[in-house]
PDB file of N, CA and C in Angstrom:
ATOM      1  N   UNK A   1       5.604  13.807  -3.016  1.00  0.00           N
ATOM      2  CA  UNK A   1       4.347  13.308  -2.457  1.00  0.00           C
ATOM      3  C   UNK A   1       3.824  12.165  -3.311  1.00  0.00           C
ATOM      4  N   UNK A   2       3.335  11.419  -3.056  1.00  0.00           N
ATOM      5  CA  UNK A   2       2.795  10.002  -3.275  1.00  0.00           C
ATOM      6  C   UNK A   2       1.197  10.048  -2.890  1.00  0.00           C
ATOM      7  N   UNK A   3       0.385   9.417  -3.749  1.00  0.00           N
ATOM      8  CA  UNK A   3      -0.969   9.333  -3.196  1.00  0.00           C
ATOM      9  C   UNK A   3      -1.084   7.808  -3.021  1.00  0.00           C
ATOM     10  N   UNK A   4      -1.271   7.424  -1.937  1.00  0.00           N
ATOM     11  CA  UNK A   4      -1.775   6.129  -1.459  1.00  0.00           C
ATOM     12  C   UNK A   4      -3.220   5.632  -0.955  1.00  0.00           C
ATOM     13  N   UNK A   5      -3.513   4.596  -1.772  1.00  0.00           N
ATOM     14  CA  UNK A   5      -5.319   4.472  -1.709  1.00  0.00           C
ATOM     15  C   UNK A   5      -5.175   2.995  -1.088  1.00  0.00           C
ATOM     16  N   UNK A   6      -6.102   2.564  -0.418  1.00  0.00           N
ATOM     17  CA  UNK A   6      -6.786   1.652   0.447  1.00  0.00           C
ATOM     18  C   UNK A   6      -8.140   1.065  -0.019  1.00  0.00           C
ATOM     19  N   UNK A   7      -7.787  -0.116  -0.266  1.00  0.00           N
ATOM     20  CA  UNK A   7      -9.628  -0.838  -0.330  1.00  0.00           C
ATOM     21  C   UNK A   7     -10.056  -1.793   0.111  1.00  0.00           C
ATOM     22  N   UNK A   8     -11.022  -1.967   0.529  1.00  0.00           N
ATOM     23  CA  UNK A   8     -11.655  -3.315   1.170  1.00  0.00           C
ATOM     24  C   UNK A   8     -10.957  -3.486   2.987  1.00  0.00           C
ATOM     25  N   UNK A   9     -10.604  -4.468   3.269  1.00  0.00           N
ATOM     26  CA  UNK A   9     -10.329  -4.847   4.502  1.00  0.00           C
ATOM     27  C   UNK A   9      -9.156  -3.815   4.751  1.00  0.00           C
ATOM     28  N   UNK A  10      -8.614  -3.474   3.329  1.00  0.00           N
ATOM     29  CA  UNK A  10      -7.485  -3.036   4.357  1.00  0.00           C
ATOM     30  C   UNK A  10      -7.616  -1.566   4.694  1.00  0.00           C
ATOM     31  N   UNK A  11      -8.568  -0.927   4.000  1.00  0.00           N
ATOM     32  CA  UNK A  11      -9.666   0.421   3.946  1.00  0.00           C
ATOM     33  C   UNK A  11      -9.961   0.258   5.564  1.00  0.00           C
ATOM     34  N   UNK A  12     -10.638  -0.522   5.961  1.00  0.00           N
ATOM     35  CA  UNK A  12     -11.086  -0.954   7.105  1.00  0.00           C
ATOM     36  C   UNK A  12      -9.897  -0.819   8.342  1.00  0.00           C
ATOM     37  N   UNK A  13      -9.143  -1.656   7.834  1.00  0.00           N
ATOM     38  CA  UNK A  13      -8.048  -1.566   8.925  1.00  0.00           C
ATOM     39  C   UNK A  13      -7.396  -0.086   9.832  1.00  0.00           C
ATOM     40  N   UNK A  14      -7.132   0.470   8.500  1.00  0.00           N
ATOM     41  CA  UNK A  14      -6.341   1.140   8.441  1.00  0.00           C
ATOM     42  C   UNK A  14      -7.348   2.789   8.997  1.00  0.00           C
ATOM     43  N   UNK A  15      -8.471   2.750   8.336  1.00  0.00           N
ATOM     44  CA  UNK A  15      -9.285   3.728   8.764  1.00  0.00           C
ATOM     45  C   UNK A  15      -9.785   5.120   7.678  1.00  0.00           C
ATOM     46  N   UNK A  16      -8.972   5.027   6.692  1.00  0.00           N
ATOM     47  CA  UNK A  16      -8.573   5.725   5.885  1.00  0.00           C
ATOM     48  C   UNK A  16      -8.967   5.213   4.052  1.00  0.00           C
ATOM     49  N   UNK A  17      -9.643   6.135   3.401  1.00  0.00           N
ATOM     50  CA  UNK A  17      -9.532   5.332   1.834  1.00  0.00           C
ATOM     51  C   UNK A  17      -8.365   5.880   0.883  1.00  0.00           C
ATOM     52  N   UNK A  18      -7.765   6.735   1.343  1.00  0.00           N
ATOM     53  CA  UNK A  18      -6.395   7.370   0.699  1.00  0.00           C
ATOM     54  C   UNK A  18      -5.923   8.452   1.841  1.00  0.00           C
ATOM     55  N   UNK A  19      -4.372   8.557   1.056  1.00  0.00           N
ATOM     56  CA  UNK A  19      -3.983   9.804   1.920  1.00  0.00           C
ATOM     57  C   UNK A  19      -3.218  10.297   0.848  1.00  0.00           C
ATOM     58  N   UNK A  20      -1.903  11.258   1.286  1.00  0.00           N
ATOM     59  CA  UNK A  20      -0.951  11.565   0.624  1.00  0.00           C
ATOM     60  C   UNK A  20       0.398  11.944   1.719  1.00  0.00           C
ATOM     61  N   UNK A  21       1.580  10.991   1.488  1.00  0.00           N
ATOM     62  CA  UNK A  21       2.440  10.845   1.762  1.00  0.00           C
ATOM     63  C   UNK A  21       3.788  11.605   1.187  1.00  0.00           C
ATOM     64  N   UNK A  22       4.734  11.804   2.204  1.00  0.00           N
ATOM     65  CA  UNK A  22       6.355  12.310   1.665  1.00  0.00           C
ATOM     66  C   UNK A  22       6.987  11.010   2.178  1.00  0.00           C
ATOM     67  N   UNK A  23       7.305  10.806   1.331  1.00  0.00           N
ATOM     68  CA  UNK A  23       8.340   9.804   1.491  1.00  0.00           C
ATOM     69  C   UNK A  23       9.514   9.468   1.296  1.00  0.00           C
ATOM     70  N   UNK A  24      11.049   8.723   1.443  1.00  0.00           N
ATOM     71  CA  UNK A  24      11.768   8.347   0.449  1.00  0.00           C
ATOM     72  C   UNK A  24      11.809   7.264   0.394  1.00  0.00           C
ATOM     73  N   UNK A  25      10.720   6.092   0.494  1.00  0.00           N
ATOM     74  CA  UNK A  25      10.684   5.036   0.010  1.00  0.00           C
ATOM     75  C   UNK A  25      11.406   4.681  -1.429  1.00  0.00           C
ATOM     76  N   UNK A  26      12.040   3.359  -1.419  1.00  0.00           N
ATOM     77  CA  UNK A  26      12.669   3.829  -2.868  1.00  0.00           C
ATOM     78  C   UNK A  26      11.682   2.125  -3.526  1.00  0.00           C
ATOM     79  N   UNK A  27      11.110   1.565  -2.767  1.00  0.00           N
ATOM     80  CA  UNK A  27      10.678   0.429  -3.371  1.00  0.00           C
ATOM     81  C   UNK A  27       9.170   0.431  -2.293  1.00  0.00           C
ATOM     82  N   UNK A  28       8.370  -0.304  -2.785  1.00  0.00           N
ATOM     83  CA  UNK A  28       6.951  -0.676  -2.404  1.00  0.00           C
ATOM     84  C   UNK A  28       7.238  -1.302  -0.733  1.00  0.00           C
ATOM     85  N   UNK A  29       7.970  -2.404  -0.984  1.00  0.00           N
ATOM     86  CA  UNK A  29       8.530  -2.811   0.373  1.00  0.00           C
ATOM     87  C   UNK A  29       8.818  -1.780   1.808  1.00  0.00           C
ATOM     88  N   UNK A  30       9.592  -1.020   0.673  1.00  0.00           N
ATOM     89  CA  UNK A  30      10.260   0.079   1.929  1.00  0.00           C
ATOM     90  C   UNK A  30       9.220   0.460   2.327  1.00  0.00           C
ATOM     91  N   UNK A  31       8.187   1.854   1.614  1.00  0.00           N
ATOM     92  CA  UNK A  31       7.000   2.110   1.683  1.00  0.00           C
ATOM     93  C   UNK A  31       6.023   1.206   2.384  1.00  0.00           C
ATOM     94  N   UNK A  32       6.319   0.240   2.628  1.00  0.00           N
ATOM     95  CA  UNK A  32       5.434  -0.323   3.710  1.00  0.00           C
ATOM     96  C   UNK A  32       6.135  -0.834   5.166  1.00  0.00           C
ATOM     97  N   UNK A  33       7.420  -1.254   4.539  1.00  0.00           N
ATOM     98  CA  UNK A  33       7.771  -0.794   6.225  1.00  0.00           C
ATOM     99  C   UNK A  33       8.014   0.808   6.506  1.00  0.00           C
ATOM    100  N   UNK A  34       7.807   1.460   6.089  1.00  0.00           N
ATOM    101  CA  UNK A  34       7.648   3.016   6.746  1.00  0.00           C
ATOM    102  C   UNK A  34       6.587   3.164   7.366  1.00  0.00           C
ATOM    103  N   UNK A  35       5.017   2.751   6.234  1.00  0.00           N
ATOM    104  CA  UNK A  35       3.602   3.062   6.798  1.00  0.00           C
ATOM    105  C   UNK A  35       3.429   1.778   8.174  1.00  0.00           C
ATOM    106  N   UNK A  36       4.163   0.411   8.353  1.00  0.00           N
ATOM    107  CA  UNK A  36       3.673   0.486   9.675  1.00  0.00           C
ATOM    108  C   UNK A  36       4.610   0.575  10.807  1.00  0.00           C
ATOM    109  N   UNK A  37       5.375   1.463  10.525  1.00  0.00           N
ATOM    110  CA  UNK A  37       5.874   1.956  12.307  1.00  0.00           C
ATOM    111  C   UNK A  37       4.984   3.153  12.661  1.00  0.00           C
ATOM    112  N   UNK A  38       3.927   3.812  11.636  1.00  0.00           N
ATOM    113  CA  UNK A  38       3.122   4.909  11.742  1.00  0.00           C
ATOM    114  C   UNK A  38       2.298   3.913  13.240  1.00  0.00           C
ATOM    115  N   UNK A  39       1.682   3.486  13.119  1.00  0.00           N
ATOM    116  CA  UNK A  39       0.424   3.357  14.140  1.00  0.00           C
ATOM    117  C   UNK A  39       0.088   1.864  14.149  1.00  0.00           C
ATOM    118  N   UNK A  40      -0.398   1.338  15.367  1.00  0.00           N
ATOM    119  CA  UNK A  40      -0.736  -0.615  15.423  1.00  0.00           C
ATOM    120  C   UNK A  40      -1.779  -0.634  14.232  1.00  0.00           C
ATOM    121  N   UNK A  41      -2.430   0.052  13.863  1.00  0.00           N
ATOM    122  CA  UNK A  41      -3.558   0.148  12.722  1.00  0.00           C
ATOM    123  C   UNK A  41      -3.100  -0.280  11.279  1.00  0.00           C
ATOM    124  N   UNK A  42      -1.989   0.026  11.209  1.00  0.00           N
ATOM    125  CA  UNK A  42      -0.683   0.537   9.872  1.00  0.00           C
ATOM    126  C   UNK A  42      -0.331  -0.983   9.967  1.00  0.00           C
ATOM    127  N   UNK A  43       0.303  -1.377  11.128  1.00  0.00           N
ATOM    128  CA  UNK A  43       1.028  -2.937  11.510  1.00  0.00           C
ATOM    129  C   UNK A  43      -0.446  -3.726  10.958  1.00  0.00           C
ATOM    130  N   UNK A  44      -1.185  -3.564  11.422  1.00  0.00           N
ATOM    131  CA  UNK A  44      -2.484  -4.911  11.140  1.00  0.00           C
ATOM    132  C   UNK A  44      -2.734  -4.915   9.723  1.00  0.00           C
ATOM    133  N   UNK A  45      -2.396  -3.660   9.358  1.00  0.00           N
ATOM    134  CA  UNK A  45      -3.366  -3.752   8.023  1.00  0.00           C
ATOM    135  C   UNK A  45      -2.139  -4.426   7.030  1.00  0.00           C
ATOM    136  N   UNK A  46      -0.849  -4.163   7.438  1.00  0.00           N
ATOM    137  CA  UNK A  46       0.350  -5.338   6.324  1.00  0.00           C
ATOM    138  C   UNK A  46       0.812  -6.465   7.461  1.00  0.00           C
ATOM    139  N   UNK A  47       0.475  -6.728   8.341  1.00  0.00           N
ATOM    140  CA  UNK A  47       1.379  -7.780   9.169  1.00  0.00           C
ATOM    141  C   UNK A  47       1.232  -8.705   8.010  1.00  0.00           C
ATOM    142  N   UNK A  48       0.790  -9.093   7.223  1.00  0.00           N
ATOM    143  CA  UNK A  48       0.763 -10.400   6.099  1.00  0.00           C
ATOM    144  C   UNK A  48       0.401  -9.792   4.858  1.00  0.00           C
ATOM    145  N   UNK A  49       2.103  -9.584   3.986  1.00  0.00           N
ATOM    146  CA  UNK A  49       1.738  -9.073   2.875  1.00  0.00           C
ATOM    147  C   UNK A  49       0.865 -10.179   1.545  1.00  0.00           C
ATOM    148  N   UNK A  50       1.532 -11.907   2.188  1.00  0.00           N
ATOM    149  CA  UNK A  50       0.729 -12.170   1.106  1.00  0.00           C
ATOM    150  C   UNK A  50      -0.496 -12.349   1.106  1.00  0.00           C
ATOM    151  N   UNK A  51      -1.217 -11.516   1.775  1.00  0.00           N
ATOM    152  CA  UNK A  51      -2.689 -11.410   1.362  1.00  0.00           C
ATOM    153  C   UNK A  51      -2.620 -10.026   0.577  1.00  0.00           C
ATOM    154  N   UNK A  52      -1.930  -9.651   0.277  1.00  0.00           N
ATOM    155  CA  UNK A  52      -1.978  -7.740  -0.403  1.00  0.00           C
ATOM    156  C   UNK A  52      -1.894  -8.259  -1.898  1.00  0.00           C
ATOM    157  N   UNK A  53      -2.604  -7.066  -2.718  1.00  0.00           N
ATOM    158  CA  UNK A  53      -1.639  -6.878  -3.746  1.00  0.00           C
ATOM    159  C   UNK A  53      -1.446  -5.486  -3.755  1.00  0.00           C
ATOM    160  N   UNK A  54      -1.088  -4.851  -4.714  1.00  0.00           N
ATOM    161  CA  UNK A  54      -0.469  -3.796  -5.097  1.00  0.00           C
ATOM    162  C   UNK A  54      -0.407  -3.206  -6.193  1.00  0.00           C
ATOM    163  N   UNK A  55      -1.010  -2.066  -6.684  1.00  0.00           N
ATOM    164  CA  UNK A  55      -0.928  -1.750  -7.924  1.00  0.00           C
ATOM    165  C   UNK A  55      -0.407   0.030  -7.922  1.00  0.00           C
ATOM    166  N   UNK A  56       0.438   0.519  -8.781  1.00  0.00           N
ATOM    167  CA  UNK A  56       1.717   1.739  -9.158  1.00  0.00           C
ATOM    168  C   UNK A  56       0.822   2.418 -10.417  1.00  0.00           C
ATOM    169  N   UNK A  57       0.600   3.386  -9.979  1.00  0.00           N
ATOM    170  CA  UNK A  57      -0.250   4.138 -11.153  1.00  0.00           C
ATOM    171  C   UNK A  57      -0.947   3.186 -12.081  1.00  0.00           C
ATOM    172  N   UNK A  58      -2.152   2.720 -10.641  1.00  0.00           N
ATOM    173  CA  UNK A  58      -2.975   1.854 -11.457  1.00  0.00           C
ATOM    174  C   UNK A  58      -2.511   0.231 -12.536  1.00  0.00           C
ATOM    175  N   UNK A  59      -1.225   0.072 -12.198  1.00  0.00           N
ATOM    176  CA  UNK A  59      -0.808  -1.077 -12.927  1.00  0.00           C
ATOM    177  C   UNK A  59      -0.193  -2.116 -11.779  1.00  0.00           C
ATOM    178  N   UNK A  60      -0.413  -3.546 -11.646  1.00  0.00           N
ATOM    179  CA  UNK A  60      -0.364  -4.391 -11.291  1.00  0.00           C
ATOM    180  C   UNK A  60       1.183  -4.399 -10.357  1.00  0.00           C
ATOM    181  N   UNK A  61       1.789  -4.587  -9.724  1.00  0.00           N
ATOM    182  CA  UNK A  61       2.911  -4.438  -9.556  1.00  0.00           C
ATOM    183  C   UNK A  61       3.255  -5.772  -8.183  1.00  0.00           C
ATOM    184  N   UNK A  62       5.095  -5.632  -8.527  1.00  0.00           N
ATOM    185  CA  UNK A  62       4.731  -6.413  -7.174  1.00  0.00           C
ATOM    186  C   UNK A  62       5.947  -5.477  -5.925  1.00  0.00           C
ATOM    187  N   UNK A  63       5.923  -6.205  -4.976  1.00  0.00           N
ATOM    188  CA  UNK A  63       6.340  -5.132  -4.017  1.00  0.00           C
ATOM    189  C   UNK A  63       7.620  -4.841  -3.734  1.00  0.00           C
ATOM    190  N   UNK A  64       8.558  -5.378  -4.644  1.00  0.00           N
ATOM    191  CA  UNK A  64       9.668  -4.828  -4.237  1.00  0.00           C
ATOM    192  C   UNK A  64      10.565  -4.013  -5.930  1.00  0.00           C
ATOM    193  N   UNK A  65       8.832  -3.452  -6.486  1.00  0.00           N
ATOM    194  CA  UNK A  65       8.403  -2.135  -7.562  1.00  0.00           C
ATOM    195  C   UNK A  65       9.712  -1.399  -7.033  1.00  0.00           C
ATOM    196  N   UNK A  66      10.331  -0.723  -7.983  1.00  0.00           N
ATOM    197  CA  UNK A  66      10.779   1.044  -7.239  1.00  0.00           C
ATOM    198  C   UNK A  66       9.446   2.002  -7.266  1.00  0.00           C
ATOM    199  N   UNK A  67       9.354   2.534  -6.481  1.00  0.00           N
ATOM    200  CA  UNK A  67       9.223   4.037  -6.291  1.00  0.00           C
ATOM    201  C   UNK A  67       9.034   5.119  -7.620  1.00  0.00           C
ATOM    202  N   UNK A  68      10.408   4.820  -7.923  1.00  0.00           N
ATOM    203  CA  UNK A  68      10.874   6.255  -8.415  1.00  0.00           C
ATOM    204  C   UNK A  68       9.989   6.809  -9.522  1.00  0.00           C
ATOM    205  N   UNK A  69       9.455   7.818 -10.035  1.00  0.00           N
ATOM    206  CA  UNK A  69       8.150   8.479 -10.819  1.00  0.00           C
ATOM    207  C   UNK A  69       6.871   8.562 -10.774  1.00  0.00           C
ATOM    208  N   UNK A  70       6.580   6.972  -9.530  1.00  0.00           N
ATOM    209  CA  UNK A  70       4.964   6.550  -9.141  1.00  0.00           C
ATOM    210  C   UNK A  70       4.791   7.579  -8.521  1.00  0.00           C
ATOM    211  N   UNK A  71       3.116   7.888  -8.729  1.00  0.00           N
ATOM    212  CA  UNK A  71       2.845   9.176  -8.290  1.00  0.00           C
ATOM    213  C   UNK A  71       1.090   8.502  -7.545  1.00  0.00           C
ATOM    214  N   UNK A  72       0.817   7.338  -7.988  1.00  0.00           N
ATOM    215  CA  UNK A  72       0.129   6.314  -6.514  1.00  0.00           C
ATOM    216  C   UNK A  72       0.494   4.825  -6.326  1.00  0.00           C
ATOM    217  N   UNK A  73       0.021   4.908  -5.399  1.00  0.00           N
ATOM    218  CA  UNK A  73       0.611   3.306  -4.984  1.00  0.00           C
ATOM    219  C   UNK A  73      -1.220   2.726  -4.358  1.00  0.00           C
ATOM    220  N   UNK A  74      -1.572   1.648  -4.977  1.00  0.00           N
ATOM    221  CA  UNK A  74      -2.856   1.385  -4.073  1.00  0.00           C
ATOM    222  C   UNK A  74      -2.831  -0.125  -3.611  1.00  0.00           C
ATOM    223  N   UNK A  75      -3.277  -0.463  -2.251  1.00  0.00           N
ATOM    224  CA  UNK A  75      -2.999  -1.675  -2.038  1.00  0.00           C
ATOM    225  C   UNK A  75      -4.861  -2.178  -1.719  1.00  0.00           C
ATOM    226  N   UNK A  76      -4.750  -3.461  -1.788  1.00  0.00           N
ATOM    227  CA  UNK A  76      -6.169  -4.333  -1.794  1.00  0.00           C
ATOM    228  C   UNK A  76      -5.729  -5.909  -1.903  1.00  0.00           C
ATOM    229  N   UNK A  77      -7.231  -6.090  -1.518  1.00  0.00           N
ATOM    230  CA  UNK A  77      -6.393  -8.415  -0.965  1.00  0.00           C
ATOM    231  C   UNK A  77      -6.799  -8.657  -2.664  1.00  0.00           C
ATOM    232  N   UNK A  78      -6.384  -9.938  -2.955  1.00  0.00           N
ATOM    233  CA  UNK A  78      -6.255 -10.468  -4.278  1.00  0.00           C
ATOM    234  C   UNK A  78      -8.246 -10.501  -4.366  1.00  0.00           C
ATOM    235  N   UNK A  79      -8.510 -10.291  -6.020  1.00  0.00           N
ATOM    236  CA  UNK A  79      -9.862 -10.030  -6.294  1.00  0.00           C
ATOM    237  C   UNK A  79     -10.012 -11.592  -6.887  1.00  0.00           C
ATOM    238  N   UNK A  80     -11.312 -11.910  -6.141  1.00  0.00           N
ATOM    239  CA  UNK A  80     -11.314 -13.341  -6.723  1.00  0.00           C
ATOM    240  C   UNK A  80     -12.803 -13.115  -8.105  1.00  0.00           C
ATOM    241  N   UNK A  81     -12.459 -14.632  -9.002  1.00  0.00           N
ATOM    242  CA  UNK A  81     -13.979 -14.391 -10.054  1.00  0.00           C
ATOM    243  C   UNK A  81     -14.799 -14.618  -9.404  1.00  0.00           C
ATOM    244  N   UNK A  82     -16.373 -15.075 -10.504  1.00  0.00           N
ATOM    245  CA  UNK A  82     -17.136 -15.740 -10.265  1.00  0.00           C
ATOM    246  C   UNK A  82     -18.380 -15.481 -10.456  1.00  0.00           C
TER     247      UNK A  82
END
């Protein structure tokens, strides 16, 4: 199981601020083409990953991360300053 968290627009999209997943995603990539054949909700919220980022037990990552030991995966659009 995997805990996957959601924020901002894509919180929105998707409908959801976390869940928890079985998966055998073996990379971030995969893991997201898995979550959108789930539902058109799933498709909107990655149809354009480069607005995502991605962070693996809280650390920065990019998406084609493995999997293997992450125990969350959280995605959100790039945080701007200011």
């Amino acid at each position: 199981m995997i805990d996957v968290l959601y924020f901002a627009w894509v919180r929105e999209r998707i409908g959801l601020p976390r869940e928890q997943i079985e998966t055998q995603a073996a990379t971030v990539n995969d893991l997201v083409a898995e979550l959108r054949t789930r539902e058109p909700r799933y498709e909107a919220a990655f149809a354009d990953l480069s607005a995502l980022r991605v962070a693996l037990d809280q650390e920065l990552a990019a998406f084609d991360s493995p999997l293997s030991g992450v125990r969350e995966v959280a995605f959100f659009p790039p945080m701007t300053g200011g």
